[in-house]
N, C-alpha and C. Protein backbone atom coordinates (compact mmCIF):
# COMPACT_ATOMS: atom_id res chain seq x y z
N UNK A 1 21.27 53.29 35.85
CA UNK A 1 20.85 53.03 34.49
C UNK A 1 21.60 51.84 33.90
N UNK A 2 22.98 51.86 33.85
CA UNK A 2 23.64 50.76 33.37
C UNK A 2 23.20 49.26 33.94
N UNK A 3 23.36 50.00 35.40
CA UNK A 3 22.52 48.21 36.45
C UNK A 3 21.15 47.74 35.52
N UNK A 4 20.42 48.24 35.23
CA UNK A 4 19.26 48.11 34.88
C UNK A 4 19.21 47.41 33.51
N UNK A 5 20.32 48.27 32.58
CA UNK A 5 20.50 47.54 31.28
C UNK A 5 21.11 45.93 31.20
N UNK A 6 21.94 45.87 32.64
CA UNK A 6 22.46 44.62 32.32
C UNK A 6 21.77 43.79 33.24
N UNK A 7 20.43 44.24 34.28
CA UNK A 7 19.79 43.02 34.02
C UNK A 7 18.51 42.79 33.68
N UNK A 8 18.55 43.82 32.26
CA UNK A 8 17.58 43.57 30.84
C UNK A 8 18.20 42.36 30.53
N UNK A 9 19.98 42.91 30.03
CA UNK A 9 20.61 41.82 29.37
C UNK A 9 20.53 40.15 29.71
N UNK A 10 20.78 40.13 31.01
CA UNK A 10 20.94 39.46 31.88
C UNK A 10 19.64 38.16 31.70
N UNK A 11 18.32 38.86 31.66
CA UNK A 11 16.82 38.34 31.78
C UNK A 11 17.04 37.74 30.23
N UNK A 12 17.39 38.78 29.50
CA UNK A 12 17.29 38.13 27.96
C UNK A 12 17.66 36.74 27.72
N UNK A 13 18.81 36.72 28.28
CA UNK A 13 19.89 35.87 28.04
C UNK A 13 19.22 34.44 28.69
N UNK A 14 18.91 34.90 30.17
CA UNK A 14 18.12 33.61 30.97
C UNK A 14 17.03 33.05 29.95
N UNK A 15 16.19 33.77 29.43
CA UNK A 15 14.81 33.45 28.78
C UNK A 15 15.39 32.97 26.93
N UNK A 16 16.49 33.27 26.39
CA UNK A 16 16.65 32.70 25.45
C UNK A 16 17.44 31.22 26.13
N UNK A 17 18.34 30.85 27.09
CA UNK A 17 18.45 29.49 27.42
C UNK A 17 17.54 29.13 27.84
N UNK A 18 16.42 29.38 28.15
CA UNK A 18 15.04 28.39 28.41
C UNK A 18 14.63 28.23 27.59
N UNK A 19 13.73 29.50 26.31
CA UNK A 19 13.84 28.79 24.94
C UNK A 19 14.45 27.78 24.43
N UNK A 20 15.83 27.72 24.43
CA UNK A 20 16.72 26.62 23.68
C UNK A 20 16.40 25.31 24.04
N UNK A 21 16.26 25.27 25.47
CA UNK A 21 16.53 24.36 26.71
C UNK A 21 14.62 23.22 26.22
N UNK A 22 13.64 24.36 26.15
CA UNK A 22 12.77 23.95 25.05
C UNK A 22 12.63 23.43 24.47
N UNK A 23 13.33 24.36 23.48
CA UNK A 23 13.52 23.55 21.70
C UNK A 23 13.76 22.04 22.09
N UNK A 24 15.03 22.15 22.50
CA UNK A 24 15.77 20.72 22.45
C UNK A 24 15.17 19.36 23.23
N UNK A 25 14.11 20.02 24.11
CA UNK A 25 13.39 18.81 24.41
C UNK A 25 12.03 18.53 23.62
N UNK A 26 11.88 19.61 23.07
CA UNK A 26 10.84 19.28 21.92
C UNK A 26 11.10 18.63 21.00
N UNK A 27 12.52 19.04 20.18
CA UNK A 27 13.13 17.64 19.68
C UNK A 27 12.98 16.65 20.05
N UNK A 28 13.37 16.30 21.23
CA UNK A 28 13.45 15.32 21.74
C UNK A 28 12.64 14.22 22.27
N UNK A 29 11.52 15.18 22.51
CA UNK A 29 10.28 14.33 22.49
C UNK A 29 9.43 13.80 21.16
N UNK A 30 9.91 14.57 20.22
CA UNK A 30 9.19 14.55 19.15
C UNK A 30 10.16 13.12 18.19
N UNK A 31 11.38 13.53 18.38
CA UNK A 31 12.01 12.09 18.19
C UNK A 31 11.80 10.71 18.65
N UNK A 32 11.47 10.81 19.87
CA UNK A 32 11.14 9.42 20.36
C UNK A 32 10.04 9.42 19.81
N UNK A 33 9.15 10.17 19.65
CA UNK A 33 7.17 9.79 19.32
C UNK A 33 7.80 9.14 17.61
N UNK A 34 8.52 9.69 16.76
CA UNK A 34 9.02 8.98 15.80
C UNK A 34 9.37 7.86 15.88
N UNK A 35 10.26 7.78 16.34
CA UNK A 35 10.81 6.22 16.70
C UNK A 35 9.79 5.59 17.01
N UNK A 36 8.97 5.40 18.03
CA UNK A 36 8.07 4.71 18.79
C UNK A 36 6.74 4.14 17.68
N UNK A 37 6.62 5.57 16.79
CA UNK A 37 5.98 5.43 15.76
C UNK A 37 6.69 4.14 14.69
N UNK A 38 7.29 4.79 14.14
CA UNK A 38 8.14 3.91 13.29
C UNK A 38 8.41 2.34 13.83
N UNK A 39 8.33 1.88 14.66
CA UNK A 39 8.77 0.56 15.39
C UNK A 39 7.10 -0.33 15.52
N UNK A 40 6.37 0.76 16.02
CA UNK A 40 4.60 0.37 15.87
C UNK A 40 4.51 0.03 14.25
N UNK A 41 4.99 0.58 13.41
CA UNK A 41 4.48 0.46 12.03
C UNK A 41 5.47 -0.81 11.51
N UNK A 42 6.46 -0.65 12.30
CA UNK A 42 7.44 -2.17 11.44
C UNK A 42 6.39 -3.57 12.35
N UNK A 43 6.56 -3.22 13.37
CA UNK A 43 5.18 -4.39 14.21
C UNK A 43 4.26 -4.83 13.64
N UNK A 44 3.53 -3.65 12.77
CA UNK A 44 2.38 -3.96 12.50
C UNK A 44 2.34 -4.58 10.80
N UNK A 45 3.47 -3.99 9.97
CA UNK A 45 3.84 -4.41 8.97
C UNK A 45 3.99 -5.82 8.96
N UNK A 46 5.06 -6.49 9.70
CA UNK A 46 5.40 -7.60 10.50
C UNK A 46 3.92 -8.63 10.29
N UNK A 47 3.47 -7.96 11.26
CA UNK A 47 2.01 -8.97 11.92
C UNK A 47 1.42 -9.43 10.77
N UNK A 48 1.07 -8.37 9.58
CA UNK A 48 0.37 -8.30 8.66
C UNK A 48 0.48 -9.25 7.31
N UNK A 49 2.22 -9.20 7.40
CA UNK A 49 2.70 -10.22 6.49
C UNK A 49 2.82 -11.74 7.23
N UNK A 50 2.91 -11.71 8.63
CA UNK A 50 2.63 -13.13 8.71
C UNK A 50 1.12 -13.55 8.73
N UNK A 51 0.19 -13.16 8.75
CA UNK A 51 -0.85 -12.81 8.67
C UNK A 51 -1.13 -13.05 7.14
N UNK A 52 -0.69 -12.75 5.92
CA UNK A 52 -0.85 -12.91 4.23
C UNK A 52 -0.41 -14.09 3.77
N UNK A 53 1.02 -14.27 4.95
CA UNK A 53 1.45 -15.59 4.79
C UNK A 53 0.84 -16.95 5.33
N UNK A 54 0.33 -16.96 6.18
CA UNK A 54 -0.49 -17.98 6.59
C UNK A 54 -1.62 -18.47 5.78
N UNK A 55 -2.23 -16.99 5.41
CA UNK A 55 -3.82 -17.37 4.32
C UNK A 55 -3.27 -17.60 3.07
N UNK A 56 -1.83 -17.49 3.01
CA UNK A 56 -1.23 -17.66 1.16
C UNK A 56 -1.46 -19.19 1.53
N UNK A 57 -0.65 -19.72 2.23
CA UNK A 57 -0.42 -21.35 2.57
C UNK A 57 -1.93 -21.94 2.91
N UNK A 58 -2.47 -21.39 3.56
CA UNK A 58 -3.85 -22.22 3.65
C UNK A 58 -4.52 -22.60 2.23
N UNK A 59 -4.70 -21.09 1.37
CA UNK A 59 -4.97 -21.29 -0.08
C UNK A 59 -4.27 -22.55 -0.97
N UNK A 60 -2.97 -21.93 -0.54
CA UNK A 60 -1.82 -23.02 -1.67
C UNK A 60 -2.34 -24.21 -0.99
N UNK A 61 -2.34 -24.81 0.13
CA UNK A 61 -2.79 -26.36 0.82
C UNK A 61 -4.31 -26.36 0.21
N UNK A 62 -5.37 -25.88 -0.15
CA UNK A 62 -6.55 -25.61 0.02
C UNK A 62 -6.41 -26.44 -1.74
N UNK A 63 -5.97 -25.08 -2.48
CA UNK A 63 -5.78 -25.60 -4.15
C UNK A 63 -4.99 -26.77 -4.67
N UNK A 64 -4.04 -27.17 -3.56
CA UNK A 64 -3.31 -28.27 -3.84
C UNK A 64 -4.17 -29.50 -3.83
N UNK A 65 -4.76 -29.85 -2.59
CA UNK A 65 -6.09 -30.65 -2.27
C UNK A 65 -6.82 -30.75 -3.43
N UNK A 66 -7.32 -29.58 -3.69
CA UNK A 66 -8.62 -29.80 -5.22
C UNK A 66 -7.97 -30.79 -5.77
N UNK A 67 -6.79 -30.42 -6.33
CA UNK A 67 -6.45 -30.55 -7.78
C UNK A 67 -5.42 -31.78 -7.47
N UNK A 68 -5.69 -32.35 -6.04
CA UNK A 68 -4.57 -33.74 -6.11
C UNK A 68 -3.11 -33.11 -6.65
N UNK A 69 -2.62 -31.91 -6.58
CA UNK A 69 -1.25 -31.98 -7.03
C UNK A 69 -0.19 -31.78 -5.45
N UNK A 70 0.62 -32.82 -5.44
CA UNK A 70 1.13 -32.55 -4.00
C UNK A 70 2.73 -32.68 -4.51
N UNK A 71 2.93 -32.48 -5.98
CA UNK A 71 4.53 -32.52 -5.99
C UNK A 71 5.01 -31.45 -5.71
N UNK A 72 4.99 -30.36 -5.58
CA UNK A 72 5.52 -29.32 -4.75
C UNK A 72 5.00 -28.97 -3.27
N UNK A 73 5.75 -29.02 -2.06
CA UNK A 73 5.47 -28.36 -0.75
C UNK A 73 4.74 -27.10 -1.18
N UNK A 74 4.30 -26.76 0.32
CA UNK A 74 3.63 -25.31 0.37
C UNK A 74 4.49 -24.35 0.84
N UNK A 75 5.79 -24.70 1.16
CA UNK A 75 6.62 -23.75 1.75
C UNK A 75 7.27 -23.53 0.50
N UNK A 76 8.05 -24.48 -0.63
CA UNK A 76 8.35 -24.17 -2.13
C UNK A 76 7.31 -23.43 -2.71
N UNK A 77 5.87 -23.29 -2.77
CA UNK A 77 5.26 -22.10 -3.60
C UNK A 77 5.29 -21.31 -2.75
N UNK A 78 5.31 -20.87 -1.75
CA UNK A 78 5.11 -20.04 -0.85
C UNK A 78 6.56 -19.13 -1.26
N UNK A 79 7.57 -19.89 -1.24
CA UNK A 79 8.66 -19.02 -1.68
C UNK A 79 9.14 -18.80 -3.04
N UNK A 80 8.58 -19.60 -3.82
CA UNK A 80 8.90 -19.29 -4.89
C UNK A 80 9.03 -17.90 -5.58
């Protein structure tokens, strides 16, 4: 009877460190999919603003043209 209880105990014990053993790579996977995420979204953030920035400057060169005004660069309105 006692043999038996301790390897109830015994099984418990195995099957809660596999649980854990689990968990912690579920963390762990779930962390990197974050990261990986998060790094895709600074990329794409990235792309997007050079991307706003290019069509800002085409505009600013575009309106400068009309209007003959060329005393300011396009990189000075651009940062202004």
């Amino acid at each position: 009877m006692l043999k038996q209880e301790l390897e109830k105990l015994r099984s418990a014990v195995s099957n809660a460190q596999t649980e854990l053993t689990n968990r912690k790579i579920s963390k762990t996977n779930l962390s990197n999919k974050l990261s990986e995420a998060i790094s895709y979204l600074a990329t794409l953030t990235k792309n997007r603003y050079k991307e706003f920035k290019a069509t800002l400057q085409s505009v600013i060169q575009n309106t400068q043209a009309l209007n003959g005004n060329t005393s300011k660069t396009t990189e000075e309105l651009v940062n202004a």
